[in-house]
Protein backbone atom coordinates (compact mmCIF):
# COMPACT_ATOMS: atom_id res chain seq x y z
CA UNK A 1 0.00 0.00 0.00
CA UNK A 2 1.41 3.83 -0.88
CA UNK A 3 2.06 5.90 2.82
CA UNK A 4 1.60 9.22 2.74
CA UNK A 5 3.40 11.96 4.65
CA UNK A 6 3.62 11.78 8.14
CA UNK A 7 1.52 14.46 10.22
CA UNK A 8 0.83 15.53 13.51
CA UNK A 9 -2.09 14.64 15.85
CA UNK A 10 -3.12 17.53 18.12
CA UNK A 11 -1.11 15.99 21.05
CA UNK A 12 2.00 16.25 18.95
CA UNK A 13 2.03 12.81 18.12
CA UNK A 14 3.01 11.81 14.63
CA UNK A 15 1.12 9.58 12.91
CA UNK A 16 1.37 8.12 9.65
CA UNK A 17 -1.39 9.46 7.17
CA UNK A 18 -1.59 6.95 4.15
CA UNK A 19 -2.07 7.99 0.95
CA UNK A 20 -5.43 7.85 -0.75
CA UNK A 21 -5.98 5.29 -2.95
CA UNK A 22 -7.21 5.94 -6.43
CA UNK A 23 -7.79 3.18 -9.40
CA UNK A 24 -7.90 4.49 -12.60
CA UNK A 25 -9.30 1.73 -15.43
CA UNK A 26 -9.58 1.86 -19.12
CA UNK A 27 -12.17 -0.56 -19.98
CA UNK A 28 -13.01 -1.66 -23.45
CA UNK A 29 -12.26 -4.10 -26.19
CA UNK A 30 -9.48 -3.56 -28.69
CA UNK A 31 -10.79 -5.73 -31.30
CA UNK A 32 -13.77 -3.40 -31.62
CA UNK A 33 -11.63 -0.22 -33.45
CA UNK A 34 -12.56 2.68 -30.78
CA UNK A 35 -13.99 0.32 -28.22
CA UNK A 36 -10.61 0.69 -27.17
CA UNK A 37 -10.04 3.85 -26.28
CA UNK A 38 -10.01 3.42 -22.72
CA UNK A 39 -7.54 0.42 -22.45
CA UNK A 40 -5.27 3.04 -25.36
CA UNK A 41 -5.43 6.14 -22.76
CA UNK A 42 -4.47 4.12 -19.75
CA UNK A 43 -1.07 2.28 -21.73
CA UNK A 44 -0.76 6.56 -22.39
CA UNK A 45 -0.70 6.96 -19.04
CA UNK A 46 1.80 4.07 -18.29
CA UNK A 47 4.19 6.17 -20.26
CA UNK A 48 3.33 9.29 -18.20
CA UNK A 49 3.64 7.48 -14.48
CA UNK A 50 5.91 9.68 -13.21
CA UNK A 51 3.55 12.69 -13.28
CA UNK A 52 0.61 10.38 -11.36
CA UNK A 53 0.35 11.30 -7.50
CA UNK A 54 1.21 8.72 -4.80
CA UNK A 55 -1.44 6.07 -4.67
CA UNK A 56 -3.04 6.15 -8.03
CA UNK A 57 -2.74 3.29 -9.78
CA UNK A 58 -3.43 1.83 -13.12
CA UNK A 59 -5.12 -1.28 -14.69
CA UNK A 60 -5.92 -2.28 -18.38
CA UNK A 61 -9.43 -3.64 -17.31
CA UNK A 62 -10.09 -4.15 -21.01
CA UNK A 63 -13.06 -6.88 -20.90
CA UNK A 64 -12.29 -8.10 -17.59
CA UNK A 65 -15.03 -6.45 -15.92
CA UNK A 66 -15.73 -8.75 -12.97
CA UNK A 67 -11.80 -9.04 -11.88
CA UNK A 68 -12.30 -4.68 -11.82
CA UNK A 69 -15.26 -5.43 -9.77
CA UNK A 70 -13.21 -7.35 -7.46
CA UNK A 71 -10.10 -5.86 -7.20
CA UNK A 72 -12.71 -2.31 -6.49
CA UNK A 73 -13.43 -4.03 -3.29
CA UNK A 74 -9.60 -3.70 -2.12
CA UNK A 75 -10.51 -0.03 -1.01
CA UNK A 76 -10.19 2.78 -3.57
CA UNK A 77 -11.06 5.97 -2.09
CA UNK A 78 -11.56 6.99 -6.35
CA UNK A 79 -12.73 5.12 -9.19
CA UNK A 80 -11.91 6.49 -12.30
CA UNK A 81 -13.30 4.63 -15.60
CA UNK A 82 -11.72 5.48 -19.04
CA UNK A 83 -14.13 4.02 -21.81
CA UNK A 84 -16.23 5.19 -24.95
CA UNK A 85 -19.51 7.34 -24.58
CA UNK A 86 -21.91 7.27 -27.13
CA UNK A 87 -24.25 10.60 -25.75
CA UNK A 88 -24.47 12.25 -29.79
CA UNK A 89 -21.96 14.12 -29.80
CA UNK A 90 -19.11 14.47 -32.55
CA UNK A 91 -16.38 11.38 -32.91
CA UNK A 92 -13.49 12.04 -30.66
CA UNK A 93 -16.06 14.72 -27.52
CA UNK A 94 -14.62 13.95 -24.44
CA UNK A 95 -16.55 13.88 -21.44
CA UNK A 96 -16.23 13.93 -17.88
CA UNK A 97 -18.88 11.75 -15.68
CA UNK A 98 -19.42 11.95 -12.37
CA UNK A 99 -20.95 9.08 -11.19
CA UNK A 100 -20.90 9.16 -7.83
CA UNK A 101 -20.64 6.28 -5.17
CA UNK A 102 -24.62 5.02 -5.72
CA UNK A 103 -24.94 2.10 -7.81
CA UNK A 104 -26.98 2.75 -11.04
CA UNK A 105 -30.52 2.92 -11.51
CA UNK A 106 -30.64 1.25 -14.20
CA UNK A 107 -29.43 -2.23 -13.63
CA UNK A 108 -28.78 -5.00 -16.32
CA UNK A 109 -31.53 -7.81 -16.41
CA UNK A 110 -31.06 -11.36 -14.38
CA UNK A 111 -29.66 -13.73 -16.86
CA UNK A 112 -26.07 -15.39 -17.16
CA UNK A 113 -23.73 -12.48 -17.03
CA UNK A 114 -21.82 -11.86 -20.09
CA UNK A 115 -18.03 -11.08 -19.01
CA UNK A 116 -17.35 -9.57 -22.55
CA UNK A 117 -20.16 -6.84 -22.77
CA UNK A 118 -19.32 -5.21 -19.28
CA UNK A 119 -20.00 -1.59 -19.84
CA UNK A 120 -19.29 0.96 -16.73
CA UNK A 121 -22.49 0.78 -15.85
CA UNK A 122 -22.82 -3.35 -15.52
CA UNK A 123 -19.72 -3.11 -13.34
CA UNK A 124 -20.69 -0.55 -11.04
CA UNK A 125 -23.87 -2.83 -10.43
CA UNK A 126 -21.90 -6.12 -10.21
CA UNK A 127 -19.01 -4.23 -7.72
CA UNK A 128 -22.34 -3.11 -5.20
CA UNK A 129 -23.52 -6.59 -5.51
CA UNK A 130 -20.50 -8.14 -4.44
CA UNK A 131 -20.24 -6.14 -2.05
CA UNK A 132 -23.75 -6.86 -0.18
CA UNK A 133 -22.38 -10.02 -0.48
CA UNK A 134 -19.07 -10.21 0.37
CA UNK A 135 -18.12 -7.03 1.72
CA UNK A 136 -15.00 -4.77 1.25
CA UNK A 137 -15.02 -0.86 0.61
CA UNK A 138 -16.95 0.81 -2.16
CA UNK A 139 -15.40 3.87 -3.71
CA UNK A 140 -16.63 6.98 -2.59
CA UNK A 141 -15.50 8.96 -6.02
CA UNK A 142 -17.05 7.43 -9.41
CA UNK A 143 -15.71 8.96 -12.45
CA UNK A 144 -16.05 8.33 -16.20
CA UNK A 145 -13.30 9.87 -18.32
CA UNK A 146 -15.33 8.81 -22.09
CA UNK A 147 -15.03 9.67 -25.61
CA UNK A 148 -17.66 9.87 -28.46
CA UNK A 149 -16.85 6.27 -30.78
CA UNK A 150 -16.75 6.50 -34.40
CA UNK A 151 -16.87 3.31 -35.03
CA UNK A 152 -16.98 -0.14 -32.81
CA UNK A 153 -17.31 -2.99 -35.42
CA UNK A 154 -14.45 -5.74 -35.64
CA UNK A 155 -10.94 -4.30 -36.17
CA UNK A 156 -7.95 -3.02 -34.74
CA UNK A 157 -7.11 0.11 -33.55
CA UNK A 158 -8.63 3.52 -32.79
CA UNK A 159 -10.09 5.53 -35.40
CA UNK A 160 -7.89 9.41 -36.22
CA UNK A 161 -10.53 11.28 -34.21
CA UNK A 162 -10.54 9.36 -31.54
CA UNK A 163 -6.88 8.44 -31.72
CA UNK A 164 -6.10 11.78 -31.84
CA UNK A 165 -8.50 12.30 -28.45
CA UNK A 166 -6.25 9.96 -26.12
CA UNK A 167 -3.20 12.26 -25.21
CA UNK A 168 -6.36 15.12 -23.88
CA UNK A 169 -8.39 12.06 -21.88
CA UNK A 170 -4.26 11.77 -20.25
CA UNK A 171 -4.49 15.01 -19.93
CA UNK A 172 -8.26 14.90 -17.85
CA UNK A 173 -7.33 11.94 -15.98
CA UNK A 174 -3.89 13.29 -14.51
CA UNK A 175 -5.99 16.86 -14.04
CA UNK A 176 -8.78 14.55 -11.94
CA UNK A 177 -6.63 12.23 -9.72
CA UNK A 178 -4.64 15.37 -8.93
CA UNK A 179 -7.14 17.04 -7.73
CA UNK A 180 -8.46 14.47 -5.43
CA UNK A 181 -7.64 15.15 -1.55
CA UNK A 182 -4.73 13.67 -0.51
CA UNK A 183 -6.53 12.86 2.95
CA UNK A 184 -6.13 9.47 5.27
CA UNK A 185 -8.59 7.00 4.58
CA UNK A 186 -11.65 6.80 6.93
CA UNK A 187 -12.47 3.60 9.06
C-alpha cells in the first residue's frame, strides 16, 4: 500500500497518514476499433507514471469487468473509468462523468452475465452486488473519463478522431486524480 506523509495529531504525536488510494481503469475491447479507447489512454498513461500522484494506480481492465469489480473491493477511495460514450456528440467529444458512489438505476436484467459486454455501468452494479455479499469498501468517487466512438465494429485500432483524443483524456485523468484530496482514509 502507498504511505503518505507523516503528520501531527493535536497531542503532537506523529502519525502516519496513508495515501489515498485511487484506481484508474480503461475498460473496453481492442478488437472493436474505438472500443478501445479506454484500455489506449491508460497504456498513455503508463508512459506518463511519473507525473501520477502517490497512490493512483493503473489497470488495463479491457473486458475483464468482474476481476475490476473485485479488485474495487480492495478499497479505492476513487474510481476512475476510461471508456467510450456514445451521448451524440461528434467522434473524438470527451466527457467527464461523475458518477458518484450510488450504484446505477438502471441495472442489467437477471440472466447469465456476459463477461465480454461489461459496460461501466454493468460493473458498477456487479461491484455493489458483491459487495452486499461479500463485503469490502466501495469507492466513494465514481468517475467516467469517455469519448464519443466512431466506429466499434471488428478491427484493430482507434479511429484518427478518436486516436487523436487519447493524449487530452491523459491530460483529464492526470488533471482529476490530482485534484483528489490527498486525505487518510476513513475507518
Amino acid at each position: 500500500m502507498t504511505t503518505g506523509a507523516d503528520r501531527t495529531d493535536g497531542s503532537g504525536t506523529a502519525e502516519r497518514e496513508e495515501a489515498r488510494r485511487v484506481l484508474v481503469a480503461g475498460v473496453g475491447n481492442v478488437f472493436l476499433q474505438d472500443d478501445g479507447f479506454g484500455v489506449e489512454t491508460v497504456r498513455r498513461l503508463v508512459a506518463r507514471t511519473p507525473e501520477l500522484p502517490p497512490g493512483v494506480e493503473l489497470m488495463d481492465a479491457g473486458i475483464r469487468g468482474v476481476h475490476l469489480a473485485y479488485r474495487l473491493l480492495e478499497g479505492y477511495q476513487t474510481l476512475v473509468l476510461v471508456d467510450t460514450v456514445s451521448r451524440e456528440g461528434p467522434p473524438g467529444t470527451l466527457y467527464t462523468i461523475d458518477v458518484g458512489p450510488e450504484p446505477p438505476t438502471a441495472r442489467p436484467e437477471p440472466g447469465p452475465l456476459d463477461t465480454h459486454a461489461m459496460d461501466p455501468a454493468t460493473v458498477l452494479a456487479l461491484l455493489h452486488d458483491l459487495h452486499a455479499g461479500a463485503g469490502g469498501t466501495l469507492p466513494e468517487e465514481v468517475y467516467v473519463i469517455g469519448c464519443e466512438p466512431r466506429d466499434t465494429s471488428e478491427g484493430m485500432g482507434l479511429t484518427p478522431t478518436v486516436a487523436d483524443a487519447v493524449e487530452a483524456a491523459a491530460d483529464l485523468v492526470l488533471d482529476l486524480v490530482r485534484r483528489a484530496p490527498s486525505v487518510p482514509q476513513r475507518g
